[in-house]
N, C-alpha and C. Protein backbone atom coordinates (compact mmCIF):
# COMPACT_ATOMS: atom_id res chain seq x y z
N UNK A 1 0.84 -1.18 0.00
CA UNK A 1 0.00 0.00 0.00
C UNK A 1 0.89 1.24 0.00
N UNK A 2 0.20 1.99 -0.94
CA UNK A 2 1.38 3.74 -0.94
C UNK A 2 1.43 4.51 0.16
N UNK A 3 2.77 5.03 0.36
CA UNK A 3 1.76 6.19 2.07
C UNK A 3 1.47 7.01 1.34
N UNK A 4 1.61 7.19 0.50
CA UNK A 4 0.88 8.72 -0.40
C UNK A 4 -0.02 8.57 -1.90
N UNK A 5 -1.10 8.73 -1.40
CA UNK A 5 -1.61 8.07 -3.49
C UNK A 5 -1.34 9.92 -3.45
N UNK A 6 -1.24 9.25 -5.04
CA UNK A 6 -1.51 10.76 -6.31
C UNK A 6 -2.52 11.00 -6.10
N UNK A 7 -2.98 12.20 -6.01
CA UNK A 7 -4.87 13.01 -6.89
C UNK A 7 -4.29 12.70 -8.31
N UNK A 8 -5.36 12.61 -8.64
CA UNK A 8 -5.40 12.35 -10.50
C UNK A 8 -6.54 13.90 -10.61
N UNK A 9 -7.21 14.16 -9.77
CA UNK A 9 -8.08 15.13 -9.76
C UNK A 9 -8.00 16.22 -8.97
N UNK A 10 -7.87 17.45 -9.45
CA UNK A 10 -7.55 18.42 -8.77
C UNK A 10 -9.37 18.91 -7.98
N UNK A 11 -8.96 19.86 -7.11
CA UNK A 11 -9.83 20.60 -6.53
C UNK A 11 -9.83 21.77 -7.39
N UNK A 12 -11.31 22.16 -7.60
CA UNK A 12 -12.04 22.93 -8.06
C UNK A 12 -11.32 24.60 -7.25
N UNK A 13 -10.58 25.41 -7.63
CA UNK A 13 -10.25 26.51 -6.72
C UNK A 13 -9.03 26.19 -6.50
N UNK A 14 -7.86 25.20 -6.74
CA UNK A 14 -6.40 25.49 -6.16
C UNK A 14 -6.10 25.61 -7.63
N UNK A 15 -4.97 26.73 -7.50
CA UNK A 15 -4.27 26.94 -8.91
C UNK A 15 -3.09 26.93 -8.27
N UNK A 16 -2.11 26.18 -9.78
CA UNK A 16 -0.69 25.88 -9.27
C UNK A 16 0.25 26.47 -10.75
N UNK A 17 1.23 26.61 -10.44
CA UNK A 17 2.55 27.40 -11.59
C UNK A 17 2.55 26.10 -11.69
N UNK A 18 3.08 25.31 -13.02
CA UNK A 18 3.62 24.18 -13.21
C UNK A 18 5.28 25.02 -13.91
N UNK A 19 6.51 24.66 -13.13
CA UNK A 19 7.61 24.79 -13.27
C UNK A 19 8.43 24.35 -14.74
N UNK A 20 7.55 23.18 -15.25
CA UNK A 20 8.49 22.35 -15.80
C UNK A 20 7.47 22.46 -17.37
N UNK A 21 6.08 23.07 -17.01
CA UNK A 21 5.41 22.94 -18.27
C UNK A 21 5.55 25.02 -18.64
N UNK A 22 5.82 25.89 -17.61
CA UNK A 22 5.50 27.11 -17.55
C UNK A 22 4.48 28.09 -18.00
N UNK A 23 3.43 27.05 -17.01
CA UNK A 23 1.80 27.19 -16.78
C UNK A 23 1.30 26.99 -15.85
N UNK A 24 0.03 27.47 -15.76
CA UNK A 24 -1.10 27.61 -14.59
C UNK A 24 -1.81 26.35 -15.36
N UNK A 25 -2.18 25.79 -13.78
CA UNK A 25 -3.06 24.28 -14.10
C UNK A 25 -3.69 24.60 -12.61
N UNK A 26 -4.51 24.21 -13.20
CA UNK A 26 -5.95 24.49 -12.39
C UNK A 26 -5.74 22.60 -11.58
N UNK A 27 -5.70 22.32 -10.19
CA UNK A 27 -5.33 20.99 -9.55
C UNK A 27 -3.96 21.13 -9.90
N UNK A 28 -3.71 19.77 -8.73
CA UNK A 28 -2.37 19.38 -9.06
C UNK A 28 -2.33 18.58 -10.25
N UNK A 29 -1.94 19.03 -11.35
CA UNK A 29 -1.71 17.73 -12.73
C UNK A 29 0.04 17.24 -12.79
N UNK A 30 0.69 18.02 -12.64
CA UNK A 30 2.08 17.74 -12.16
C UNK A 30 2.79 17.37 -10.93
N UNK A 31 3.47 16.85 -10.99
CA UNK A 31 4.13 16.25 -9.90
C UNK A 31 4.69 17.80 -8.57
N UNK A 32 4.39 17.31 -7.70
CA UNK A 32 4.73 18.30 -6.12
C UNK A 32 6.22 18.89 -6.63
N UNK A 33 7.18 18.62 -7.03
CA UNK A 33 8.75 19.00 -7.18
C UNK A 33 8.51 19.98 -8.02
N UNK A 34 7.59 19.94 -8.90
CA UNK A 34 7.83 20.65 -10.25
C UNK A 34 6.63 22.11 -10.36
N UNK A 35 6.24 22.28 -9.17
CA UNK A 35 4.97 23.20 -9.09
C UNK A 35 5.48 24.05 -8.05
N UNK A 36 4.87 25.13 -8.01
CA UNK A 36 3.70 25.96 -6.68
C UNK A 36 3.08 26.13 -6.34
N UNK A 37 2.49 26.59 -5.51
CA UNK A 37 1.31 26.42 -5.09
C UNK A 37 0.68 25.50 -3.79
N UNK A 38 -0.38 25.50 -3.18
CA UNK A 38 -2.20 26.16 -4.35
C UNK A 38 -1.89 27.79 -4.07
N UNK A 39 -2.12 28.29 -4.95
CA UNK A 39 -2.49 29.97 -4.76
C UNK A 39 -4.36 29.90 -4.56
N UNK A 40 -5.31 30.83 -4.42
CA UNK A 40 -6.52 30.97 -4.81
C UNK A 40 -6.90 31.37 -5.73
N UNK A 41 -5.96 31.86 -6.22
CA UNK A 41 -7.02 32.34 -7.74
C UNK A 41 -5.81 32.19 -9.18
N UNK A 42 -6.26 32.24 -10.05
CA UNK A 42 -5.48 31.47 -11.36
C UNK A 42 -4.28 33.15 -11.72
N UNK A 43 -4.69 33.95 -11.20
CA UNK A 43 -4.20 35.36 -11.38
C UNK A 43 -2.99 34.86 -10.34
N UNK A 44 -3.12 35.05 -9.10
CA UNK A 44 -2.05 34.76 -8.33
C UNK A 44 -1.13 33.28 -8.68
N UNK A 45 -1.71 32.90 -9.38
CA UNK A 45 -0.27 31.45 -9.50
C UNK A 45 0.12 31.72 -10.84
N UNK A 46 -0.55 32.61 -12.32
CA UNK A 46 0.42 33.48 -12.82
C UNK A 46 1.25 34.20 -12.70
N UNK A 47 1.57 34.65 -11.70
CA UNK A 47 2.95 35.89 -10.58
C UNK A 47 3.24 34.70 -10.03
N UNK A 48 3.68 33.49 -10.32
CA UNK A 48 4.26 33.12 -8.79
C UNK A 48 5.87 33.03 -9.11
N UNK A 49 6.48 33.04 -10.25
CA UNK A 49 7.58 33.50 -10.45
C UNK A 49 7.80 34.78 -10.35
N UNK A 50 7.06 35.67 -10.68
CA UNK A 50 7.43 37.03 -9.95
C UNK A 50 7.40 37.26 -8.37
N UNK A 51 6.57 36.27 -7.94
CA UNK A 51 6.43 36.45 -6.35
C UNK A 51 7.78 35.69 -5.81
N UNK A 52 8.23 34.22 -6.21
CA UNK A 52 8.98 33.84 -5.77
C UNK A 52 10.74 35.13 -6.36
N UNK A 53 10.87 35.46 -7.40
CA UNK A 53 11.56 36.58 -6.92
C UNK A 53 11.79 37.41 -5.93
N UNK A 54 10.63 37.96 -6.07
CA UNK A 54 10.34 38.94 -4.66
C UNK A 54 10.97 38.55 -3.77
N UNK A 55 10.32 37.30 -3.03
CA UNK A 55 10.59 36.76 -2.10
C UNK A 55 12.27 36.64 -1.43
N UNK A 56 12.90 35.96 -2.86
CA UNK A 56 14.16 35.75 -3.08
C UNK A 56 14.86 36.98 -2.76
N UNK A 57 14.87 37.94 -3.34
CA UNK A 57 15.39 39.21 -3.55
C UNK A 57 15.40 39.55 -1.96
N UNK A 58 13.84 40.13 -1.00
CA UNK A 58 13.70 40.03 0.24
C UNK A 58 14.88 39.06 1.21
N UNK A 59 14.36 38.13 0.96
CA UNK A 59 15.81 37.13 1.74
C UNK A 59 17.04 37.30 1.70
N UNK A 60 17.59 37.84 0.26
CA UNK A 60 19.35 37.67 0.44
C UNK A 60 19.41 39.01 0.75
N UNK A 61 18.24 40.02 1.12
CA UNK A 61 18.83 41.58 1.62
C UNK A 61 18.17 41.39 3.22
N UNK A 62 18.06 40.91 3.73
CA UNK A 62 17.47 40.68 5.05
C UNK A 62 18.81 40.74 5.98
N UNK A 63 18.55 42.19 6.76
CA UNK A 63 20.14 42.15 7.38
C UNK A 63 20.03 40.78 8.77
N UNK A 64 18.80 40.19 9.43
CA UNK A 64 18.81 38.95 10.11
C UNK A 64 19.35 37.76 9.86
N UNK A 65 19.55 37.76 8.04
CA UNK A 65 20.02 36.49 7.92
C UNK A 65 21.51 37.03 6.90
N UNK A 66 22.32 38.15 7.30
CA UNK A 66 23.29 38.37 6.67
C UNK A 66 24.54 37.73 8.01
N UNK A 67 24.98 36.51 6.83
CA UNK A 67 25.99 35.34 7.68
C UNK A 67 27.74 35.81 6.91
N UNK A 68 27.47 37.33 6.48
CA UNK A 68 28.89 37.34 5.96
C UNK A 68 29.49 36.49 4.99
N UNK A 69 28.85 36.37 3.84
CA UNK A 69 29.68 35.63 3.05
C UNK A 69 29.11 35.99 1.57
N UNK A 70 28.76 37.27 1.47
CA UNK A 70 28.35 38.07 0.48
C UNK A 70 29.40 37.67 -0.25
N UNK A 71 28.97 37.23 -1.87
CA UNK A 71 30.03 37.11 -2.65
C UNK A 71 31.29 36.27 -2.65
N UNK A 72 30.91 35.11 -2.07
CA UNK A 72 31.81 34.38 -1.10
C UNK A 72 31.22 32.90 -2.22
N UNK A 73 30.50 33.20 -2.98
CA UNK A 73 29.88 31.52 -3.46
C UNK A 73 29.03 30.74 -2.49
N UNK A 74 28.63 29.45 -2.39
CA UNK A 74 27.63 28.92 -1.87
C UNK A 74 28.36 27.62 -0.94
N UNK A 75 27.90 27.65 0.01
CA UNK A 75 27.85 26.23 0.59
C UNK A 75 29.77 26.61 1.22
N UNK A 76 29.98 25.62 2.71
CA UNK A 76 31.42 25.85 3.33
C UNK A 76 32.54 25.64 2.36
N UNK A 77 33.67 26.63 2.67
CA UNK A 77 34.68 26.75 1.71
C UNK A 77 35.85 24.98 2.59
């Protein structure tokens, strides 16, 4: 037995970015890795690459999480 079945059928009202198709799909039709979402409305999961920018942008200027290593590359030297 799966611990997780798939929906094959989305809910009526979740809209998701599909990452990998670079579209709004109304349910989950793509796999969890490859999406965002649920947003509520099909408008908001069109921005969700602009939102996840945002977001992004917000985070690496956030002086709480400035760990000194501006420009330093990723991950311990």
């Amino acid at each position: 037995m799966a611990l997780f079945k798939k929906r094959t059928v989305g809910k009526p009202g979740e809209w998701y970015y599909c990452l990998r198709h670079r579209m709004v799909e109304e349910g989950p039709e793509c796999r969890a890795a490859d999406r965002f979402g649920p947003y509520a409305t099909r408008e908001e999961a069109s921005h969700a690459m602009e939102t996840a920018r945002e977001r992004n942008r917000e985070w690496e200027t956030d002086p709480r999480w400035d760990d000194g290593t501006k420009g330093e590359g990723e991950g311990p030297a």
